[in-house]
C-alpha atoms as a PDB file:
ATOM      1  CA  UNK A   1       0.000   0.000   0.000  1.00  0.00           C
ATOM      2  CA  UNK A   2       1.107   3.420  -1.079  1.00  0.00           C
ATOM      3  CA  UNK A   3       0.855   6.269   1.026  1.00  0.00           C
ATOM      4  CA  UNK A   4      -0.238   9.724  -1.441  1.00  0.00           C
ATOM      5  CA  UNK A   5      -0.382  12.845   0.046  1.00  0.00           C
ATOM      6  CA  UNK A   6      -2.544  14.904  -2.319  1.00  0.00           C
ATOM      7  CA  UNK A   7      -4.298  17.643  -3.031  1.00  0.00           C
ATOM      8  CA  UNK A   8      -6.857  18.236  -6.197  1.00  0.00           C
ATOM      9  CA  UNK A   9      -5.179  19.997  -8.231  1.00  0.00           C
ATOM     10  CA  UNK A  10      -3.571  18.974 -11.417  1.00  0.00           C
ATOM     11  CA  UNK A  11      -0.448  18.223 -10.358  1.00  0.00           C
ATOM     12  CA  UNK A  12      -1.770  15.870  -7.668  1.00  0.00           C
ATOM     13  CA  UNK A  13      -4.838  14.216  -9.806  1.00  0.00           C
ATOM     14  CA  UNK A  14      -1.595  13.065 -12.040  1.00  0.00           C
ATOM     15  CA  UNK A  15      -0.609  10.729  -9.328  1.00  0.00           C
ATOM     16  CA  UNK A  16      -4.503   9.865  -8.674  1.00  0.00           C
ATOM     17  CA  UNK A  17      -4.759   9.243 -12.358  1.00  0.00           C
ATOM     18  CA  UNK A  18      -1.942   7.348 -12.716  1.00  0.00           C
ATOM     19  CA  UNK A  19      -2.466   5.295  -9.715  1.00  0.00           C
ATOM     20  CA  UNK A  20      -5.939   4.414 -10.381  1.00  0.00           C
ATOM     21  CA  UNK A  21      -4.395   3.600 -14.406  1.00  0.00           C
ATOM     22  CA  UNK A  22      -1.668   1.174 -13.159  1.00  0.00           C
ATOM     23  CA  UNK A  23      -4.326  -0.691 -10.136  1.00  0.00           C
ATOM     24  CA  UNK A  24      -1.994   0.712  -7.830  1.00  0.00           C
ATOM     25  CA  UNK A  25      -3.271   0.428  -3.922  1.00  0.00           C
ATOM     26  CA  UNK A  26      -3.066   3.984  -2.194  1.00  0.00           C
ATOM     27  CA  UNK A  27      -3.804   5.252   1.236  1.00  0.00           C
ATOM     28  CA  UNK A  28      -5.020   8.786   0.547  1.00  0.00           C
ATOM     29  CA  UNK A  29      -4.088  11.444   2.891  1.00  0.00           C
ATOM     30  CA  UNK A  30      -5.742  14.898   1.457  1.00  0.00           C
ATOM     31  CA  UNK A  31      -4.167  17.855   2.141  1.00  0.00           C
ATOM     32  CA  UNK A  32      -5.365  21.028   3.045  1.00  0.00           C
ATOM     33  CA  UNK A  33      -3.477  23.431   0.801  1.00  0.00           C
ATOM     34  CA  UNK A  34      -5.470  27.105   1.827  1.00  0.00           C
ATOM     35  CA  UNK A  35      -5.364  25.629   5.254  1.00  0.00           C
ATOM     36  CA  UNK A  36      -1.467  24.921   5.608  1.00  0.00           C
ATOM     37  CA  UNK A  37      -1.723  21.505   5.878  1.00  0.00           C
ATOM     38  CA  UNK A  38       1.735  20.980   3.832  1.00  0.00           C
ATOM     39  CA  UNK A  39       3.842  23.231   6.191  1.00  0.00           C
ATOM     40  CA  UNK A  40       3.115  20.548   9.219  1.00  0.00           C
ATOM     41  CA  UNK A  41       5.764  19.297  10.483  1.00  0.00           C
ATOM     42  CA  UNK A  42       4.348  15.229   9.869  1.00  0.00           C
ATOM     43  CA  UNK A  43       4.229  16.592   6.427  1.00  0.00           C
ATOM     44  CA  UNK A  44       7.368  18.019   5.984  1.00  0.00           C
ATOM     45  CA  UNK A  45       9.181  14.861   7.601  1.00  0.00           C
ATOM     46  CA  UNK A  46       7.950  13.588   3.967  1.00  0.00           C
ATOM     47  CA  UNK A  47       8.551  16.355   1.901  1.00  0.00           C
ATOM     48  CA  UNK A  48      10.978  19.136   3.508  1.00  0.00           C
ATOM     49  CA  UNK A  49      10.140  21.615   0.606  1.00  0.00           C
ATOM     50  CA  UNK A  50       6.387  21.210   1.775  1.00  0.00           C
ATOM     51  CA  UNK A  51       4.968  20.391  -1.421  1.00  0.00           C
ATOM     52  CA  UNK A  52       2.931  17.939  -2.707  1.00  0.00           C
ATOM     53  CA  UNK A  53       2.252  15.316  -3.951  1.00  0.00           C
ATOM     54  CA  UNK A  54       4.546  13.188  -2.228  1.00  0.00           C
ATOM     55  CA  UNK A  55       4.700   9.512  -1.635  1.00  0.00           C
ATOM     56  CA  UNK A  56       5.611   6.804   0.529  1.00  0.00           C
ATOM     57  CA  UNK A  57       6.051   3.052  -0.606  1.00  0.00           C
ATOM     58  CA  UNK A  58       6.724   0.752   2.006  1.00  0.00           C
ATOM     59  CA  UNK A  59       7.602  -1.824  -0.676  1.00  0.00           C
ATOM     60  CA  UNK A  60       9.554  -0.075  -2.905  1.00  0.00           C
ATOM     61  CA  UNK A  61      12.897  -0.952  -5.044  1.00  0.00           C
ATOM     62  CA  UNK A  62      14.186  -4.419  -3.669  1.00  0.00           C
ATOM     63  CA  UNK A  63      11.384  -4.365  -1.275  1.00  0.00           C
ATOM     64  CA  UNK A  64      13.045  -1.147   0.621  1.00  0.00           C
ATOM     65  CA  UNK A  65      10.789   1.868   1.449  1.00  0.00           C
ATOM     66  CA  UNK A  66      11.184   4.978  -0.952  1.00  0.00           C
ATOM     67  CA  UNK A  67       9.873   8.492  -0.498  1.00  0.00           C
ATOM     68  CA  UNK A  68       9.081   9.836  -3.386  1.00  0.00           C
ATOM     69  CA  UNK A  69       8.007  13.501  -4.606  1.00  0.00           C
ATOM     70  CA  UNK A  70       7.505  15.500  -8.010  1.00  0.00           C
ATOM     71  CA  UNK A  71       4.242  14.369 -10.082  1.00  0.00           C
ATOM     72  CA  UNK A  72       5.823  13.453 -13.036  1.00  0.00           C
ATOM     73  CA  UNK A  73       8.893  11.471 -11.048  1.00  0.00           C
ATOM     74  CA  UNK A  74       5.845   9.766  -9.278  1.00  0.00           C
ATOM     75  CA  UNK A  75       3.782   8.923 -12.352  1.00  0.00           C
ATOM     76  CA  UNK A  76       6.804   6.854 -14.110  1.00  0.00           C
ATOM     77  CA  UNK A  77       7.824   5.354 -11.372  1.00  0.00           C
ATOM     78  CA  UNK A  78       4.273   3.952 -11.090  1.00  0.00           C
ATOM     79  CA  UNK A  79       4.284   3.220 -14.591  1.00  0.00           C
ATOM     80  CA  UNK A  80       7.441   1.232 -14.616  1.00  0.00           C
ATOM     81  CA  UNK A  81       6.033  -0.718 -11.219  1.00  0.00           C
ATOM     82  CA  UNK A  82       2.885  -1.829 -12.844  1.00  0.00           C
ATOM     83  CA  UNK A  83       4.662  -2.668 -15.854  1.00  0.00           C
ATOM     84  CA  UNK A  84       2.250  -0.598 -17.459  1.00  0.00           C
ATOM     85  CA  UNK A  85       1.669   2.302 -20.061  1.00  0.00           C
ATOM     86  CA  UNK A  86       5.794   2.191 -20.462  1.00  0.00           C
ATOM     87  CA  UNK A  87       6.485   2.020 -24.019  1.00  0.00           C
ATOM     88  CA  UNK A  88       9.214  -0.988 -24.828  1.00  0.00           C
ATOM     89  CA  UNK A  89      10.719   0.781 -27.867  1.00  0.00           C
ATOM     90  CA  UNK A  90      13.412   3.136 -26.577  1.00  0.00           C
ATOM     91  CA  UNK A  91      12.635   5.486 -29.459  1.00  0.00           C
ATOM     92  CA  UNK A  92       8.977   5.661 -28.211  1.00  0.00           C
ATOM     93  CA  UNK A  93       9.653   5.376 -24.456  1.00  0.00           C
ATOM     94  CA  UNK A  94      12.067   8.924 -25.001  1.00  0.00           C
ATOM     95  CA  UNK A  95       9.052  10.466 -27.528  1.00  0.00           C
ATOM     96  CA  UNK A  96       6.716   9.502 -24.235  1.00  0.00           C
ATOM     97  CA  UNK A  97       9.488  11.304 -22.257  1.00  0.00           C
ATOM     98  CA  UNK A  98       9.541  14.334 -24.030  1.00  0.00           C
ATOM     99  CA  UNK A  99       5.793  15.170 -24.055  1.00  0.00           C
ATOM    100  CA  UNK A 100       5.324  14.481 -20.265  1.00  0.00           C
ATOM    101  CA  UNK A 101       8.147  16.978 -19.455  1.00  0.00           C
ATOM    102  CA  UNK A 102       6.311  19.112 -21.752  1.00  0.00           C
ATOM    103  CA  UNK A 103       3.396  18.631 -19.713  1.00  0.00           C
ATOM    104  CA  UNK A 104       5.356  18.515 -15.992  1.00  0.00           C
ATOM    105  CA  UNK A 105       7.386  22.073 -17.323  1.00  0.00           C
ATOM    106  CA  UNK A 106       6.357  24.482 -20.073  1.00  0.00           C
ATOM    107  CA  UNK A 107       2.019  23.290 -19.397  1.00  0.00           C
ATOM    108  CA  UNK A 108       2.266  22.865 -15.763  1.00  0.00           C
ATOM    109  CA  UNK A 109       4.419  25.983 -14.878  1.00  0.00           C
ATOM    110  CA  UNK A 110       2.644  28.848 -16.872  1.00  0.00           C
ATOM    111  CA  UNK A 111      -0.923  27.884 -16.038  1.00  0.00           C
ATOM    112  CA  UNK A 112       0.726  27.565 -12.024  1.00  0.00           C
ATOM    113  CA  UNK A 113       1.663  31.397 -13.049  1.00  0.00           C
ATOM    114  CA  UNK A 114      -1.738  31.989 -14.192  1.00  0.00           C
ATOM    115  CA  UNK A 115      -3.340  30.702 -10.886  1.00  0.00           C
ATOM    116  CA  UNK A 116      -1.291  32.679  -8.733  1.00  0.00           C
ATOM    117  CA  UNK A 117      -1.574  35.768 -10.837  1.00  0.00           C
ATOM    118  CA  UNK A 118      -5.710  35.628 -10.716  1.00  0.00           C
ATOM    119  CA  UNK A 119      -5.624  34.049  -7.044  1.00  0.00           C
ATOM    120  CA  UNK A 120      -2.675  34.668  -4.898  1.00  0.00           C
ATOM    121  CA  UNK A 121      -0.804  37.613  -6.377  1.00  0.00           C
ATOM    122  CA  UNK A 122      -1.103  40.639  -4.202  1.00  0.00           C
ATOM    123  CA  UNK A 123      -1.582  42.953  -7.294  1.00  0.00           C
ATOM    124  CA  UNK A 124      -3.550  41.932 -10.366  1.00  0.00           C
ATOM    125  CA  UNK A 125      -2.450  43.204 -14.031  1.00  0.00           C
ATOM    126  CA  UNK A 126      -4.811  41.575 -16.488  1.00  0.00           C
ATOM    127  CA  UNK A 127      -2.217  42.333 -19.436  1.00  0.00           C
ATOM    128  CA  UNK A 128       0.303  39.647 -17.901  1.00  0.00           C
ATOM    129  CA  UNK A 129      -2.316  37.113 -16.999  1.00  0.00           C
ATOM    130  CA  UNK A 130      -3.613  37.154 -20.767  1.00  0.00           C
ATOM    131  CA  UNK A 131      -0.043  37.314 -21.789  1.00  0.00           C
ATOM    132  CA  UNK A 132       0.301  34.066 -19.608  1.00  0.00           C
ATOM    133  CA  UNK A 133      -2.824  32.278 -20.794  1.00  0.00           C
ATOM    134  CA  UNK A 134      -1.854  33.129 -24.553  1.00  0.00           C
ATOM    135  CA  UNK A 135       1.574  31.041 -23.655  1.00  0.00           C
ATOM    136  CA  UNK A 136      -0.404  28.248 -22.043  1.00  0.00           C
ATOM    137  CA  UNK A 137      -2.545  27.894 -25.704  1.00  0.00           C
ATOM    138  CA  UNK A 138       0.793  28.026 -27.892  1.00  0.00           C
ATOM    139  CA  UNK A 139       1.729  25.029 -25.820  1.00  0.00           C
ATOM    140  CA  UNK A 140      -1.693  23.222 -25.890  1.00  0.00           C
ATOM    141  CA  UNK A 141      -1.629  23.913 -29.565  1.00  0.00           C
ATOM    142  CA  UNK A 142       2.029  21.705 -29.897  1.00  0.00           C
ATOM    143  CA  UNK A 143       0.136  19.209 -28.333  1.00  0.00           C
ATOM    144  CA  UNK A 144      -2.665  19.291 -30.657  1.00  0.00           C
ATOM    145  CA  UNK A 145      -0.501  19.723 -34.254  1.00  0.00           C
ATOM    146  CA  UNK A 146       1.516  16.449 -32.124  1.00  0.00           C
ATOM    147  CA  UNK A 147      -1.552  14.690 -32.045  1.00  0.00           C
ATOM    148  CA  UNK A 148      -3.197  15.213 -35.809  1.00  0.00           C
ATOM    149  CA  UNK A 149      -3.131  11.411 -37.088  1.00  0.00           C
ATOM    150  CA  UNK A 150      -2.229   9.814 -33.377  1.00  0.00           C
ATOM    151  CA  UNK A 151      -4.065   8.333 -30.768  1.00  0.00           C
ATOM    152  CA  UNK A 152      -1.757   9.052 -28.378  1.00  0.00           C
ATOM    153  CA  UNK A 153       1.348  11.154 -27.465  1.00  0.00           C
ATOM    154  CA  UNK A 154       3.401   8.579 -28.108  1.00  0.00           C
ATOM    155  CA  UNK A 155       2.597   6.649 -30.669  1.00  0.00           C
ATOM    156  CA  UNK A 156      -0.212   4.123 -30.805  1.00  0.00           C
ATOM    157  CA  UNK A 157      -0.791   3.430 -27.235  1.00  0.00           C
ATOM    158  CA  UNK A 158      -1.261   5.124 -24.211  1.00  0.00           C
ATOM    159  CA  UNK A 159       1.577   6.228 -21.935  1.00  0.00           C
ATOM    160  CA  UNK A 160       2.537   7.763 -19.216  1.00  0.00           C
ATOM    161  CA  UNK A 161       2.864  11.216 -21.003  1.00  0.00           C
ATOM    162  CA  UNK A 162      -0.884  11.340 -21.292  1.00  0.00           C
ATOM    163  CA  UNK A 163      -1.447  10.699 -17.923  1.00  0.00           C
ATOM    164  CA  UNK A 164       0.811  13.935 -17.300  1.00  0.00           C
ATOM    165  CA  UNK A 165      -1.004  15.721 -19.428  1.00  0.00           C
ATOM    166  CA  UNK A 166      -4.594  15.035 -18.988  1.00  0.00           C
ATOM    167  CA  UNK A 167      -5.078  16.495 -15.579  1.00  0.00           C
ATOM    168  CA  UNK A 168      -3.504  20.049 -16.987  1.00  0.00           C
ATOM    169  CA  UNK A 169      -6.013  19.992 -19.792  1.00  0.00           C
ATOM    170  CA  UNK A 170      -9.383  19.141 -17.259  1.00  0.00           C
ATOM    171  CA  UNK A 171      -7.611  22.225 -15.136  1.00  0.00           C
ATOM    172  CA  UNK A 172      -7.713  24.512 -18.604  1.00  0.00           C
ATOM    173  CA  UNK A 173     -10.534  23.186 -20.173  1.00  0.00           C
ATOM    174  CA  UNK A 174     -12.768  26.715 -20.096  1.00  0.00           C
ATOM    175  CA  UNK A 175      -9.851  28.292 -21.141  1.00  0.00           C
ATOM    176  CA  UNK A 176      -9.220  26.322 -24.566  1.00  0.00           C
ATOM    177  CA  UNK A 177     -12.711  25.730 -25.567  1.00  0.00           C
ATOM    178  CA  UNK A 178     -13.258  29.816 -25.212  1.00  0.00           C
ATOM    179  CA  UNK A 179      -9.854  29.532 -27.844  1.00  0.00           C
ATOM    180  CA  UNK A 180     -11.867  27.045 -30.350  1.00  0.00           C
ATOM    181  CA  UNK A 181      -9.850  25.036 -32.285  1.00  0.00           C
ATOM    182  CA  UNK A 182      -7.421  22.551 -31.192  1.00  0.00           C
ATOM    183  CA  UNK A 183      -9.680  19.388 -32.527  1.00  0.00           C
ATOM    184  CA  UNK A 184      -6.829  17.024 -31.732  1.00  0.00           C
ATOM    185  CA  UNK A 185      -6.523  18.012 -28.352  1.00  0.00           C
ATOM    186  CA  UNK A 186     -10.383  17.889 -27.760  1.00  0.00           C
ATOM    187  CA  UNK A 187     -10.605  14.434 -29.745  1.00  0.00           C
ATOM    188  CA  UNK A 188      -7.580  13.342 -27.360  1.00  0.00           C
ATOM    189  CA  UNK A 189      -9.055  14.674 -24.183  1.00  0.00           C
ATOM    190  CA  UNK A 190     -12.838  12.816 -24.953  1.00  0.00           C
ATOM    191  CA  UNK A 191     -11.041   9.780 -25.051  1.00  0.00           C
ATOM    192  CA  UNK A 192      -9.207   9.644 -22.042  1.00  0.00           C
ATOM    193  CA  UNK A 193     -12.251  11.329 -19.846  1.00  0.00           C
ATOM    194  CA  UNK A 194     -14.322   8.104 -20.849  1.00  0.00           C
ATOM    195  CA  UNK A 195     -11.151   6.014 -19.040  1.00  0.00           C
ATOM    196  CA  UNK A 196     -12.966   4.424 -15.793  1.00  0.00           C
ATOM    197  CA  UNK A 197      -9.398   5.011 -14.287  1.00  0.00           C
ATOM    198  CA  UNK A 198      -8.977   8.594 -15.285  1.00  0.00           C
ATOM    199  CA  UNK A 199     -12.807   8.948 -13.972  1.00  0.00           C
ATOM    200  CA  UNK A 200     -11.936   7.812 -10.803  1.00  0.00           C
ATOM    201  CA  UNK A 201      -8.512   9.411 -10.124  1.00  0.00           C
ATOM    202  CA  UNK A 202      -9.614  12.826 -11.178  1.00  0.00           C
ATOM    203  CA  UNK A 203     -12.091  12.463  -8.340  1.00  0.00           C
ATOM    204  CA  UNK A 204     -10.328  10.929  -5.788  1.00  0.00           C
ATOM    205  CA  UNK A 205     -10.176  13.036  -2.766  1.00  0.00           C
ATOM    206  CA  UNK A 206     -13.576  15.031  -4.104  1.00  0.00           C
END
């Protein structure tokens, strides 16, 4: 059993995803993120930079316990533990790479700048949040030239990388659709919402 310490937002509904994906047994422990919850000391004996998610496998690597943290270090390793969703050519597996670090960097990181420029900055300039949300859309719109004439972001079957990704695209959705365009993304995105396991990780903790 895996202990997740999570919080709904996209970067912990990865893990969720991901878990739920692989049949991976966690133990969820939700984390207050308003409240301060990942500042606790119990939490930070787990994750000293006081971010989540985080995990801890009891029955990790050679049966040794391993703390884990970072979404997208989290998602492969469950990946590779299932023995699922981890592409066996290495020219794939690296392709599979490439577009979940697009996800975990460039995706993730400017709509995190957007969030905290609408939620948590202590002065608001629309000009830079639009500038920020144009950014996100050039990078959703790699994504969907990537996917004209694939299934997946890899190849022909699912991988990891679209577990990174979906999460960041549920978390944008209003956003893109008020864009238009971007049928490969959209035709992508259907697809994996109608995954039972991608149902029930993006509500886990809900």
């Amino acid at each position: 059993m895996i202990d997740l310490y999570f919080a709904p937002t996209a970067n912990g509904q990865r893990v969720t995803v991901a878990f739920e994906e692989c049949g991976i047994a966690y133990r969820l422990h939700k984390l207050n993120l308003a409240g301060g919850e990942q500042h606790r000391p119990e939490f930070l004996r787990v994750n000293p930079a006081g971010l989540m998610p985080a995990i801890v496998d009891d029955d990790g690597p050679g049966g040794k316990p391993i703390t884990l943290t970072q979404s997208a270090a989290i998602v492969i390793y469950a990946a590779e533990k299932s023995g699922r969703f981890v592409p066996t050519d290495p020219a794939v597996r690296v392709h599979a790479l490439q577009w979940a670090m697009q996800a975990a960097s460039d995706i993730s990181g400017t709509s995190g700048t957007i969030f905290r420029l609408e939620v948590t900055a202590p002065e608001k300039s629309l000009a830079i949040t639009d500038y920020f949300k144009g950014r996100l859309l050039t990078f959703f719109g790699d994504v969907d030239r990537h996917l004209e004439g694939r299934a997946w972001l890899a190849g022909d079957a699912l991988s990891f990388a679209d577990l990174m990704l979906y999460p960041n695209f549920a978390a944008r959705r209003a956003l893109i659709e008020a864009a238009g365009g971007f049928p490969n993304l959209q035709r992508w995105a259907a697809v994996m919402a109608a995954r039972p396991g991608v149902q029930k990780g993006m509500a886990a903790g809900g």
